[in-house]
Protein backbone atom coordinates (compact mmCIF):
# COMPACT_ATOMS: atom_id res chain seq x y z
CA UNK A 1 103.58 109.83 94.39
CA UNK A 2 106.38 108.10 92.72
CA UNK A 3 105.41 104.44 94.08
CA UNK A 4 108.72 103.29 91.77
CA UNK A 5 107.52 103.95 88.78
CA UNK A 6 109.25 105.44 85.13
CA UNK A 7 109.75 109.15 85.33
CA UNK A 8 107.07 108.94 81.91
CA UNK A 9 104.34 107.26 83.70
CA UNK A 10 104.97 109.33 86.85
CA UNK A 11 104.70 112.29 84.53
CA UNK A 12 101.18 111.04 83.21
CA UNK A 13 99.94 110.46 86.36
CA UNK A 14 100.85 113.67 87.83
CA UNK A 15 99.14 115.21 84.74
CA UNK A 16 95.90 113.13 85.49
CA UNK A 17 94.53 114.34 89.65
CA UNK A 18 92.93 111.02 90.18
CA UNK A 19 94.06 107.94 93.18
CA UNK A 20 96.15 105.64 91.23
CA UNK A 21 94.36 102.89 92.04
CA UNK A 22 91.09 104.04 90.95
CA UNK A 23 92.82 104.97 87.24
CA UNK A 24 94.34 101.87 87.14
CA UNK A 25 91.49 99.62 88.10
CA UNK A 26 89.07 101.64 85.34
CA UNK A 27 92.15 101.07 82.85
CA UNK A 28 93.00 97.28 83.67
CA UNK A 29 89.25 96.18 83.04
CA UNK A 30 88.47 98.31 79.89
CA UNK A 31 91.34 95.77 78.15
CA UNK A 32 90.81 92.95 80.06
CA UNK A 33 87.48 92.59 79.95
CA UNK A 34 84.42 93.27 76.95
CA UNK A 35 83.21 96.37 79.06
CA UNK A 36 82.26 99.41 77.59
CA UNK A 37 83.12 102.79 78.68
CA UNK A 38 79.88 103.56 80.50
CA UNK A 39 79.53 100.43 82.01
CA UNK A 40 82.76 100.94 83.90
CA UNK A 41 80.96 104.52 84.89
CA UNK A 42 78.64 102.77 85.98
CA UNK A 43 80.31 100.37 88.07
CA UNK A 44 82.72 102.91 89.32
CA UNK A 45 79.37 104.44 90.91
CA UNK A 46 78.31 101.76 92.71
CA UNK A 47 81.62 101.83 94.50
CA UNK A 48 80.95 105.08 95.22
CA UNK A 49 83.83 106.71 92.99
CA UNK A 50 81.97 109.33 90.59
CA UNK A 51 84.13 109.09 87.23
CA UNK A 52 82.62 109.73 83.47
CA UNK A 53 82.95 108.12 81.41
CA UNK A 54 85.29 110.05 79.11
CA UNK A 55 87.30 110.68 81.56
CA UNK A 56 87.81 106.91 81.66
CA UNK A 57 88.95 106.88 78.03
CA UNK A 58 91.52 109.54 78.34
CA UNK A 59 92.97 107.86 80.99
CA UNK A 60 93.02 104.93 79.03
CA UNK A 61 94.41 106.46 75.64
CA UNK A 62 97.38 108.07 78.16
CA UNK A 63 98.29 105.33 80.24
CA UNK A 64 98.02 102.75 77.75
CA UNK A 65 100.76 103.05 75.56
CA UNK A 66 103.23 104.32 78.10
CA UNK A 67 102.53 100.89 80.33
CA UNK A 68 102.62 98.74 77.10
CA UNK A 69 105.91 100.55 77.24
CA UNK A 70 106.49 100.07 80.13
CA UNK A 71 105.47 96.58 80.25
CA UNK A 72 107.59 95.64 77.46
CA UNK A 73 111.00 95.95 79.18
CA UNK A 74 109.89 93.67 81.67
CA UNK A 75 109.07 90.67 79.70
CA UNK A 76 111.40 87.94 79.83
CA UNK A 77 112.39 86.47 75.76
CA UNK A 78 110.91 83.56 74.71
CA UNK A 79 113.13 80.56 73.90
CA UNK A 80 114.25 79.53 70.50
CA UNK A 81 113.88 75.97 71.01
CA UNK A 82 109.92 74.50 71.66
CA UNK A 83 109.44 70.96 72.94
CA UNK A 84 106.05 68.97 72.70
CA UNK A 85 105.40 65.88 74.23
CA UNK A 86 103.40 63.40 72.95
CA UNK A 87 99.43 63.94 72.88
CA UNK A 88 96.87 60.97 74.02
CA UNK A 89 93.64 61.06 73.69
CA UNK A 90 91.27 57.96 74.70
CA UNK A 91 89.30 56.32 72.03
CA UNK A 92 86.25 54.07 72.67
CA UNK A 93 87.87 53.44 76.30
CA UNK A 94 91.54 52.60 74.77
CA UNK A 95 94.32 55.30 75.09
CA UNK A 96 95.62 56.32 71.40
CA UNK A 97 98.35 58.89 70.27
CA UNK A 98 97.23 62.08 68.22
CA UNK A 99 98.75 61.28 64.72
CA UNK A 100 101.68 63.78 63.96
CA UNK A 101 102.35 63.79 67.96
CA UNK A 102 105.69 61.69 67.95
């Protein structure tokens, strides 16, 4: 059950006896969107997947920190040098620039 993952999220997973995908999906909209815990219970349900909602949390306090992890390795730096062109806005039907944008 591998799927190319790190040998510590492998190790989580193996720990956990749930699909992947379902512990993932639970996980992925608990922090992406303003759900609570038993809401996701209850949509989980209507998919037919029965999953409490505790269970949800664990999976979220174990998974979490090992795919921020995770995650983290992955992201590409961010440049030292920012650029910003100059912002226009139109004012009563003439184009101006933003002061402070040149």
């Amino acid at each position: 059950m591998n799927h190319g993952l790190s040998p510590a999220v492998a190790k989580i997973l193996k720990q956990l006896h749930y699909p992947l995908d379902v512990m993932l999906l639970c996980v992925r909209w608990y922090v992406a969107y303003p759900l609570s815990l038993r809401h996701l219970e209850q949509m989980m349900d209507e998919r037919g997947i029965v999953v409490d909602h505790s269970t949800i949390h664990r999976w979220a306090i174990k998974l979490l920190p090992v795919l921020e992890k995770a995650f983290r390795r992955c992201k590409r730096a961010v440049g030292k040098s920012w650029r910003m062109d100059e912002t226009y806005i139109r004012i009563r039907g003439e184009w101006q620039s933003l002061p402070g944008s040149r």
